[in-house]
C-alpha atoms as a PDB file:
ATOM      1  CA  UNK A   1    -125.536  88.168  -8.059  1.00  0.00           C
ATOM      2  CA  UNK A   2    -123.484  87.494  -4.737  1.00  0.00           C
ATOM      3  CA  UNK A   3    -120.896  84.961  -4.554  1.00  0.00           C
ATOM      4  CA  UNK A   4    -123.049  83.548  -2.506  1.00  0.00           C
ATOM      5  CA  UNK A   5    -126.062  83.069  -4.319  1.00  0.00           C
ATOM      6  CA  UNK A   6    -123.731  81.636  -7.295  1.00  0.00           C
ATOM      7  CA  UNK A   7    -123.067  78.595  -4.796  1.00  0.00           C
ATOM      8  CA  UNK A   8    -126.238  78.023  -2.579  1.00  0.00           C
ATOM      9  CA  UNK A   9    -127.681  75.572  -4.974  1.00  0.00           C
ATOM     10  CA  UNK A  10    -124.567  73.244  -5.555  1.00  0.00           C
ATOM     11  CA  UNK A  11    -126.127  69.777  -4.917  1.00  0.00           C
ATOM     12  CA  UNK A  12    -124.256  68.046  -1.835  1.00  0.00           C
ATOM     13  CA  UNK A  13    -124.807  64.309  -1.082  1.00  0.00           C
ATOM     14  CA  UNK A  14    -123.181  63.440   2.200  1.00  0.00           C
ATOM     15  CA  UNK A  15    -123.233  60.251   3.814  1.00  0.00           C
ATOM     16  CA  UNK A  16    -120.788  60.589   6.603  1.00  0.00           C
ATOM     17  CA  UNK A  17    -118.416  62.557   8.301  1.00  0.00           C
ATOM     18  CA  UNK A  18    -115.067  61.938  10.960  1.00  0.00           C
ATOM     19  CA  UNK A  19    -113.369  64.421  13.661  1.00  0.00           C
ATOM     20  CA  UNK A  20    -109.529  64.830  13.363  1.00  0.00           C
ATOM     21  CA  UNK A  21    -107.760  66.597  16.400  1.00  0.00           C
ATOM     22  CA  UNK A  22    -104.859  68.749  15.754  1.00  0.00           C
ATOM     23  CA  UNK A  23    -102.457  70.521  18.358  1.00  0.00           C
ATOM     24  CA  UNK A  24    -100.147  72.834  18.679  1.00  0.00           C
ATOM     25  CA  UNK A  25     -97.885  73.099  21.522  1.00  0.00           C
ATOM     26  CA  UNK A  26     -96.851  76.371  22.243  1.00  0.00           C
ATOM     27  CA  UNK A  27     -94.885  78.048  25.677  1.00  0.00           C
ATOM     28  CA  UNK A  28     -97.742  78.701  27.842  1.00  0.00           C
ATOM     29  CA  UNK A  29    -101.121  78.011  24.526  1.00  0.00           C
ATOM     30  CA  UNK A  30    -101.847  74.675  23.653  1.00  0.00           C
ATOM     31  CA  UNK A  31    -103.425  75.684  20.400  1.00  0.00           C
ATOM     32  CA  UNK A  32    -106.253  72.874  19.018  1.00  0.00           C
ATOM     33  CA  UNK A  33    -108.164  72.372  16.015  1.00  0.00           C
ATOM     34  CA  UNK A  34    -110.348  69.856  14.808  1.00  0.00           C
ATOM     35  CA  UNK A  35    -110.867  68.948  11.286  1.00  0.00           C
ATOM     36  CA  UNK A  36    -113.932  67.987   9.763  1.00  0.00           C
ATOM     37  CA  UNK A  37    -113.874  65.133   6.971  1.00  0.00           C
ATOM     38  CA  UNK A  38    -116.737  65.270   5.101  1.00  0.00           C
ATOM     39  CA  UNK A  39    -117.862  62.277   2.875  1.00  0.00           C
ATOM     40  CA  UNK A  40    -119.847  61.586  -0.003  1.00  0.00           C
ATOM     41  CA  UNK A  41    -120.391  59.919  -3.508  1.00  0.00           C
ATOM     42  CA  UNK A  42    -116.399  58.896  -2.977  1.00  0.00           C
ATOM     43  CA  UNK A  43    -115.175  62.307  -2.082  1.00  0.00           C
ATOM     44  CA  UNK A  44    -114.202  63.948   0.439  1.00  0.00           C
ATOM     45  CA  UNK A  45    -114.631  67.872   1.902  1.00  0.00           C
ATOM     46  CA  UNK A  46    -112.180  69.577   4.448  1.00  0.00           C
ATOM     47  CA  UNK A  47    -112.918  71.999   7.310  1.00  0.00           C
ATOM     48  CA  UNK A  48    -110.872  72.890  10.256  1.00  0.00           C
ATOM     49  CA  UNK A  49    -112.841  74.349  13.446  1.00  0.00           C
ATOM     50  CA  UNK A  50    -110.606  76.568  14.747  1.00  0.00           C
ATOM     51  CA  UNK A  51    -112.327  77.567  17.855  1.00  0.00           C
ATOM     52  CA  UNK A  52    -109.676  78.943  20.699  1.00  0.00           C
ATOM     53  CA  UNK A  53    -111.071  77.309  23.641  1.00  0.00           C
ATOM     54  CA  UNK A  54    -109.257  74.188  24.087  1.00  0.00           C
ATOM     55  CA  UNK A  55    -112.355  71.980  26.662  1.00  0.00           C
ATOM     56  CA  UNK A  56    -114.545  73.180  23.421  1.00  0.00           C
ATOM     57  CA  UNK A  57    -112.682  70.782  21.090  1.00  0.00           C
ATOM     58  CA  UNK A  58    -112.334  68.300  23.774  1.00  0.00           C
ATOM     59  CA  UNK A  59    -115.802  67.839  24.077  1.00  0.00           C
ATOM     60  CA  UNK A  60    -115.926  68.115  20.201  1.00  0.00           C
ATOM     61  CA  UNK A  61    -114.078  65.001  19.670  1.00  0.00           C
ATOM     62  CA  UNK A  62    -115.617  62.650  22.695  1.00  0.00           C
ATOM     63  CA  UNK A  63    -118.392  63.115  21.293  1.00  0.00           C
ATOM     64  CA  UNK A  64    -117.915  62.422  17.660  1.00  0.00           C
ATOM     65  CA  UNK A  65    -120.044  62.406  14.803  1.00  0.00           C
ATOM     66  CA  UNK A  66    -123.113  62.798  16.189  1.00  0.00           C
ATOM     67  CA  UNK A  67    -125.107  65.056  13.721  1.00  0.00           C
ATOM     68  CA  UNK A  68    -127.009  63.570  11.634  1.00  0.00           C
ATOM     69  CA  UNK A  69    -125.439  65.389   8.555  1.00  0.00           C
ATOM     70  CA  UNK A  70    -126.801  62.561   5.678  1.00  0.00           C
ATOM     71  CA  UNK A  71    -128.612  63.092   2.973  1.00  0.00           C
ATOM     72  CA  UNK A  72    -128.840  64.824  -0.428  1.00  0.00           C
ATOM     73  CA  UNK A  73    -128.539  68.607   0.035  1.00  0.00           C
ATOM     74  CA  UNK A  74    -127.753  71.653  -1.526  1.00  0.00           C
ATOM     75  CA  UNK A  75    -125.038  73.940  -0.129  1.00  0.00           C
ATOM     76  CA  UNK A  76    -127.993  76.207   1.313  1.00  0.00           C
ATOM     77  CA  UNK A  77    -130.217  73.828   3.030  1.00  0.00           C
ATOM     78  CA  UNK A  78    -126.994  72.162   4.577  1.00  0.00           C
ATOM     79  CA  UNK A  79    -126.105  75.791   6.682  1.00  0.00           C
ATOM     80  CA  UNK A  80    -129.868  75.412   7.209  1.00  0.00           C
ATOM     81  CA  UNK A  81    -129.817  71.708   8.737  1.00  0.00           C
ATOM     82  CA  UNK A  82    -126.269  72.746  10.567  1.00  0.00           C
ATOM     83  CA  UNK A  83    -128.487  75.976  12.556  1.00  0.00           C
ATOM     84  CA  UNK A  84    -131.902  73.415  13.184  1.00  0.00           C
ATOM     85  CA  UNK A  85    -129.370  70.821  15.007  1.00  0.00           C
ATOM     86  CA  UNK A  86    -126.750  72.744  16.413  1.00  0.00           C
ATOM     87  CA  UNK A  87    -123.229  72.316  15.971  1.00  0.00           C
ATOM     88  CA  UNK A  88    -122.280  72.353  20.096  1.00  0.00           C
ATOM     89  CA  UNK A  89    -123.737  69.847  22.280  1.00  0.00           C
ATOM     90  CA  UNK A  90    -123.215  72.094  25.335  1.00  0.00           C
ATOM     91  CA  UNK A  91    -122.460  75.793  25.075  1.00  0.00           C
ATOM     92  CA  UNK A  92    -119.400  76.996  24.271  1.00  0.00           C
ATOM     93  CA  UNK A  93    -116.471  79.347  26.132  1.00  0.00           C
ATOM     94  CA  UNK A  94    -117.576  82.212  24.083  1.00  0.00           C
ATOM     95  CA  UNK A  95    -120.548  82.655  21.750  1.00  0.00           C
ATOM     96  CA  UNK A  96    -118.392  83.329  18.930  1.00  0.00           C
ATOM     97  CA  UNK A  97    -117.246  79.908  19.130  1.00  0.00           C
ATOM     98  CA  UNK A  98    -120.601  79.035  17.236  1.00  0.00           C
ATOM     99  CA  UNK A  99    -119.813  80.433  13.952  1.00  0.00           C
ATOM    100  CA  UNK A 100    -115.973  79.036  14.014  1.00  0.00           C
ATOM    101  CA  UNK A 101    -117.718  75.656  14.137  1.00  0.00           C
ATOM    102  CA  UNK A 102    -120.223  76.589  11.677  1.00  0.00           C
ATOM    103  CA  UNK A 103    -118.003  77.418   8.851  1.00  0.00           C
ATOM    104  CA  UNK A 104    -115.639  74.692   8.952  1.00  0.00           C
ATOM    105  CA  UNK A 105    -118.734  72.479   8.368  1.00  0.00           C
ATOM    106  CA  UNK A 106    -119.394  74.863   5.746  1.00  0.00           C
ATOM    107  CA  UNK A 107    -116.119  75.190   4.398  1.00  0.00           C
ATOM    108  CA  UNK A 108    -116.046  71.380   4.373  1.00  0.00           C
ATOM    109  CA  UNK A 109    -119.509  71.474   2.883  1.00  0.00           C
ATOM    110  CA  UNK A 110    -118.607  73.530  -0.334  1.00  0.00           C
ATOM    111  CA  UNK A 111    -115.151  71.486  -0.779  1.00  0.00           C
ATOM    112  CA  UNK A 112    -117.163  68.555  -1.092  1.00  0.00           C
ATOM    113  CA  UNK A 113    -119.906  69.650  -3.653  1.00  0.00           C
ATOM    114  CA  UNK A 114    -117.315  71.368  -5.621  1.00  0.00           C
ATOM    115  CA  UNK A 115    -115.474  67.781  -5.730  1.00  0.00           C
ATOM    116  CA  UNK A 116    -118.592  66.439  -6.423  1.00  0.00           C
ATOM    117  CA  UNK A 117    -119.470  68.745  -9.373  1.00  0.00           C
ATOM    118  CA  UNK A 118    -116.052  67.860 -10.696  1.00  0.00           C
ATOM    119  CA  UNK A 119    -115.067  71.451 -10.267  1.00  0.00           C
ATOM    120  CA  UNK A 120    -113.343  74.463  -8.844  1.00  0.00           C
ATOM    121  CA  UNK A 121    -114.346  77.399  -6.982  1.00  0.00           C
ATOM    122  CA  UNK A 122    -112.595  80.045  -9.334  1.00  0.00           C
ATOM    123  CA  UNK A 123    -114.211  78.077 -12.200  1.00  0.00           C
ATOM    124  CA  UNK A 124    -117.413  77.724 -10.744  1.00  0.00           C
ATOM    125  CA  UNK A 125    -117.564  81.488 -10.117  1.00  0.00           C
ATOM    126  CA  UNK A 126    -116.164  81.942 -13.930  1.00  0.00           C
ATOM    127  CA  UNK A 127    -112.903  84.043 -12.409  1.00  0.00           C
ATOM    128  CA  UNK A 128    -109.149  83.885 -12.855  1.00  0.00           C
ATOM    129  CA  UNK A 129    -107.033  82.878 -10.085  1.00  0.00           C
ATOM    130  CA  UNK A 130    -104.231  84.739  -9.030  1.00  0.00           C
ATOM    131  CA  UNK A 131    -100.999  83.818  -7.002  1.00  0.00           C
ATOM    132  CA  UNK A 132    -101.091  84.133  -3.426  1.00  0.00           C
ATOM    133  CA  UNK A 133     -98.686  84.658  -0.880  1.00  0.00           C
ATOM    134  CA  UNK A 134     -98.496  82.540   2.813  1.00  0.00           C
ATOM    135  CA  UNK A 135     -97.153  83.888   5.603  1.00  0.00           C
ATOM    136  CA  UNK A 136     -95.747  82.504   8.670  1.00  0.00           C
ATOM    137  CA  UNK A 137     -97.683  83.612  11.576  1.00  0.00           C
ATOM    138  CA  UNK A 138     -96.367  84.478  15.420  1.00  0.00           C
ATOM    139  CA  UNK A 139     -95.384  86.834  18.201  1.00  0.00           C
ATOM    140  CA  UNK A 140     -91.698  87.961  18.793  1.00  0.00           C
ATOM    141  CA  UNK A 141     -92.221  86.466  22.711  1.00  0.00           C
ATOM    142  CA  UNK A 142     -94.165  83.292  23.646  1.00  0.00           C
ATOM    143  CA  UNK A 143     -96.997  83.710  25.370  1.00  0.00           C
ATOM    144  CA  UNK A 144     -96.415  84.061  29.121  1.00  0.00           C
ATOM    145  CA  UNK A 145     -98.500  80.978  31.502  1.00  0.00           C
ATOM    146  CA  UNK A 146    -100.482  82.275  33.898  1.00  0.00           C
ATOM    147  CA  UNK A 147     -98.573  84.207  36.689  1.00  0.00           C
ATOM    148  CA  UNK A 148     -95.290  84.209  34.948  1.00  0.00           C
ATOM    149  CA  UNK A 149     -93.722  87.181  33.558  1.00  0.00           C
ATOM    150  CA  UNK A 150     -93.438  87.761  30.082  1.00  0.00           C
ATOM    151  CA  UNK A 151     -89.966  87.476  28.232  1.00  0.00           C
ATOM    152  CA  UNK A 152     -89.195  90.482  25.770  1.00  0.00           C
ATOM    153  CA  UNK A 153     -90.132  90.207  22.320  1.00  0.00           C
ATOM    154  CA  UNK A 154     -86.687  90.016  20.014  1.00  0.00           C
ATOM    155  CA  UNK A 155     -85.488  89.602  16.147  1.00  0.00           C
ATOM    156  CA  UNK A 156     -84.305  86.411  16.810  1.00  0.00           C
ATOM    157  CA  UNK A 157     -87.517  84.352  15.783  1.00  0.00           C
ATOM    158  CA  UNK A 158     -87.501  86.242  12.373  1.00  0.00           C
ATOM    159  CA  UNK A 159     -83.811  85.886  12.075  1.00  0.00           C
ATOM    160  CA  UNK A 160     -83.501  82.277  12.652  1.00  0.00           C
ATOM    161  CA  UNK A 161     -86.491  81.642  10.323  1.00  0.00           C
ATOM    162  CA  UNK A 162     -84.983  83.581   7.652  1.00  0.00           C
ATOM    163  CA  UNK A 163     -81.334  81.785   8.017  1.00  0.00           C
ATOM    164  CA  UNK A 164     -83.101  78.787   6.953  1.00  0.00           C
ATOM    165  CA  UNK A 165     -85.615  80.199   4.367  1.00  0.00           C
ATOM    166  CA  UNK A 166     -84.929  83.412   3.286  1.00  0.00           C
ATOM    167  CA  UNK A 167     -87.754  84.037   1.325  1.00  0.00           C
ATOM    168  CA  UNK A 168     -90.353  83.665   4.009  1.00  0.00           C
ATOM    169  CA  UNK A 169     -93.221  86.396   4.397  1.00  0.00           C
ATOM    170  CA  UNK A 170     -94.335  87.238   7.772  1.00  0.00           C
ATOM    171  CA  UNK A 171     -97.401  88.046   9.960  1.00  0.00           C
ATOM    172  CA  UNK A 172     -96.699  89.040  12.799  1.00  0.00           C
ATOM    173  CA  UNK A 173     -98.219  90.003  16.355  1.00  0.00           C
ATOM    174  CA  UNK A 174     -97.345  93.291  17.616  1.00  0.00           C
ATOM    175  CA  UNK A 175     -97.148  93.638  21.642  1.00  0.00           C
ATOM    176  CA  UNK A 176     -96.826  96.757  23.262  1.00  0.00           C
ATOM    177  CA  UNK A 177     -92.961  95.886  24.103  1.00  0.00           C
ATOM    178  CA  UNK A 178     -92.064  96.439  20.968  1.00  0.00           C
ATOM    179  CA  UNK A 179     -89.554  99.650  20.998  1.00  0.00           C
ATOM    180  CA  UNK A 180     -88.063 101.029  18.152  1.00  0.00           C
ATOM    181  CA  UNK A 181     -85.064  99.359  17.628  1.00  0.00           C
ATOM    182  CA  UNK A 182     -86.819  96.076  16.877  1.00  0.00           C
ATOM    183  CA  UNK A 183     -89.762  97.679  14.477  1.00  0.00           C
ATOM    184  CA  UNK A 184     -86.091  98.806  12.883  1.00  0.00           C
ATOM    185  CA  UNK A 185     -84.791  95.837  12.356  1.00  0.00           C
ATOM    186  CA  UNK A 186     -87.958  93.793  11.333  1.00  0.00           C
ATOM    187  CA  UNK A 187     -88.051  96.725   8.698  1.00  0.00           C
ATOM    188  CA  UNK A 188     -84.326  95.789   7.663  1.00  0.00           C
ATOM    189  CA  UNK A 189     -85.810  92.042   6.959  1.00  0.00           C
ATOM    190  CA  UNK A 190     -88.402  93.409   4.236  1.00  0.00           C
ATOM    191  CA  UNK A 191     -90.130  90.644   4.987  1.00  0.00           C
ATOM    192  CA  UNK A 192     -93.363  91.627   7.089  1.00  0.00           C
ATOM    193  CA  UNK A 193     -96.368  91.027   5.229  1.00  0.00           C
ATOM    194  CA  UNK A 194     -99.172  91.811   7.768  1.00  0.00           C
ATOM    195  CA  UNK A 195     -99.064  92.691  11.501  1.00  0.00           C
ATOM    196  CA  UNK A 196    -102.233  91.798  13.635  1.00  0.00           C
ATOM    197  CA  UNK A 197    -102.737  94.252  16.252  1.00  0.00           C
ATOM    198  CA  UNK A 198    -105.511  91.683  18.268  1.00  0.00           C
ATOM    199  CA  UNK A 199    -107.004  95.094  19.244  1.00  0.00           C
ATOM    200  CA  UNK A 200    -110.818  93.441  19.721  1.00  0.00           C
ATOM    201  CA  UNK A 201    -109.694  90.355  21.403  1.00  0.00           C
ATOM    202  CA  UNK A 202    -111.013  90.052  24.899  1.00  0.00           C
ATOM    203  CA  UNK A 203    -110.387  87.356  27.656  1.00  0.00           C
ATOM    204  CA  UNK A 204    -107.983  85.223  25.431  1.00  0.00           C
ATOM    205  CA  UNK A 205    -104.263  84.768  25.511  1.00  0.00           C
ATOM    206  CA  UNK A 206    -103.346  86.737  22.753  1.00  0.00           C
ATOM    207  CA  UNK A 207    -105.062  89.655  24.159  1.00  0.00           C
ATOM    208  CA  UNK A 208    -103.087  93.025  23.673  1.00  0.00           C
ATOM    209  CA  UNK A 209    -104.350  96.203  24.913  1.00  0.00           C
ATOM    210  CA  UNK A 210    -104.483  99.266  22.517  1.00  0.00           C
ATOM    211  CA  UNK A 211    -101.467 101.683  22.096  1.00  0.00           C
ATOM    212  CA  UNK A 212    -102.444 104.531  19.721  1.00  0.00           C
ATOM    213  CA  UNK A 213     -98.554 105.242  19.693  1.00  0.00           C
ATOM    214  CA  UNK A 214     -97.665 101.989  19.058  1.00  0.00           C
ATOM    215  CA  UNK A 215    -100.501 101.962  15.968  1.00  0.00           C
ATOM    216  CA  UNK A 216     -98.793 105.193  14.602  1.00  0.00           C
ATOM    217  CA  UNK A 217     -95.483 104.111  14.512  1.00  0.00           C
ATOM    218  CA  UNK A 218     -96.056 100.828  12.828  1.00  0.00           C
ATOM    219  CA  UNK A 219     -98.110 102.682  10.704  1.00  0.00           C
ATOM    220  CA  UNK A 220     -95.078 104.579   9.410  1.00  0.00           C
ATOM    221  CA  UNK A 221     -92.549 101.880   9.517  1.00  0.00           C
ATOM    222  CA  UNK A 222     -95.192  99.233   7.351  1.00  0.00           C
ATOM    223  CA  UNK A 223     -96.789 101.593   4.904  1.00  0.00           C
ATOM    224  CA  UNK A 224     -97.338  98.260   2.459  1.00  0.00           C
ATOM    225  CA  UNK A 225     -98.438  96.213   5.378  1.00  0.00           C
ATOM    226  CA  UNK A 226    -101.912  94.858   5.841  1.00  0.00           C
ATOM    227  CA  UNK A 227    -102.747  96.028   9.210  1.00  0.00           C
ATOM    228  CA  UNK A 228    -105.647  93.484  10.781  1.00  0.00           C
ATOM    229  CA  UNK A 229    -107.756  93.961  13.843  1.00  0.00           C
ATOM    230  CA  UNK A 230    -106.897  97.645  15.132  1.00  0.00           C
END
C-alpha cells in the first residue's frame, strides 16, 4: 500500500480557515509566503504556500478565505473539493503556481486530521523516526535588481554565519561565478550539505544557466553532497 493510500481516509472536520502573510526582504527578491491556518474540532493544521510570484500572494490575501473549505471530510475528498473550487481566483504567474497552493492546503489538511486523530504521521504510518538535519539556505551574492550588475559571490556569508554558529549545515546556490578558490574554501568549512544548481528554473530570479564544467567540478569537490535540480 502507498503512503498515500495509508492516509486518504483520515476523517477531517474543518470549519474554518485564516491567511497569514510572511516576507522576506532580500537585496533585489522580496520573497512572500502565505500560511494557511486550518481549523477544526479545536485544532489547528499548518500550510505555507510558497508560490514565487509575489502579485500571486497579494491577491491571495485581499481576498481571504473565500473557499468554502467546511465540512466533514476525509483527507481524499478534501484534494478533491480543493481541484472542483479552485485554489486561485484569477490565474496565476506561472501554472506551476497551482500545485504550490494546492499542497499547502494539503499539507495543512493532513496536519489537522492527524491532530484530530490524536496522532502522528510516523505513527500513523507504523515507522520510526529518524533525526534530521536543517540547513541554512542562500547564494554567496544577493540577487542583482533589475539592470544592476551582479556583485561576486564570496566566503564571507558562510564565514560570518559560522563565527556565530559553528555547527550550521549549509545549502547553498551555486552561480556560475563561482571559481575555484571559493569551491576551496567552502570545502575547508565541511559544512555544505546540499548545493541547488536551479538548472530547470526559467523566468525567475534565481535563474542560473547550465555549466557542465561548473557541474563537474562541484561534483568532485562535494562527493557527500546532495546535488538538487541539475
Amino acid at each position: 500500500m502507498s503512503t498515500y493510500d495509508q492516509i486518504a481516509d483520515l476523517p477531517l472536520k474543518v470549519q474554518s480557515y485564516e491567511l497569514e502573510g510572511l516576507e522576506f526582504a532580500a537585496p533585489g527578491f522580496d520573497r512572500l509566503s502565505t500560511v494557511i491556518h486550518l481549523v477544526g474540532d479545536g485544532h489547528e493544521g499548518i500550510g505555507e504556500d510558497v508560490v514565487y510570484d509575489a502579485l500571486d500572494h497579494v491577491a491571495f490575501q485581499d481576498a481571504g478565505a473565500v473557499l468554502d473549505l467546511a465540512g466533514d471530510h476525509t483527507i481524499e475528498s478534501f484534494s478533491k473539493l480543493l481541484e472542483e473550487q479552485g485554489v486561485f481566483p484569477e490565474p496565476p504567474e506561472r501554472e506551476v503556481s497551482v500545485n504550490y497552493r494546492r499542497w499547502a492546503f494539503e499539507s495543512a489538511a493532513l496536519d489537522l486530521a492527524l491532530r484530530q486523530a490524536e496522532t502522528s504521521l510516523h505513527e500513523h504510518l507504523g515507522r520510526e523516526p529518524k533525526p534530521v538535519t536543517f540547513v541554512v539556505s542562500m547564494r554567496l551574492a544577493p540577487i542583482p535588481a533589475e539592470g544592476e550588475q551582479a556583485e561576486p559571490s564570496t566566503i564571507e556569508p558562510v564565514r560570518d554565519r559560522l563565527a556565530v554558529y559553528p555547527d550550521l549545515r549549509f545549502k547553498l546556490d551555486p552561480t556560475n561565478d563561482w571559481d575555484d578558490e571559493l569551491i576551496a574554501q567552502l570545502v575547508e568549512t565541511g559544512s555544505v550539505d546540499s548545493l541547488d544548481l536551479k538548472g530547470q528554473y526559467k523566468g525567475t530570479p534565481v535563474d542560473v544557466d547550465t555549466d557542465p564544467e561548473l557541474y563537474s567540478k562541484l561534483i568532485e569537490a562535494f562527493p557527500d553532497a546532495w546535488l538538487e535540480d541539475p
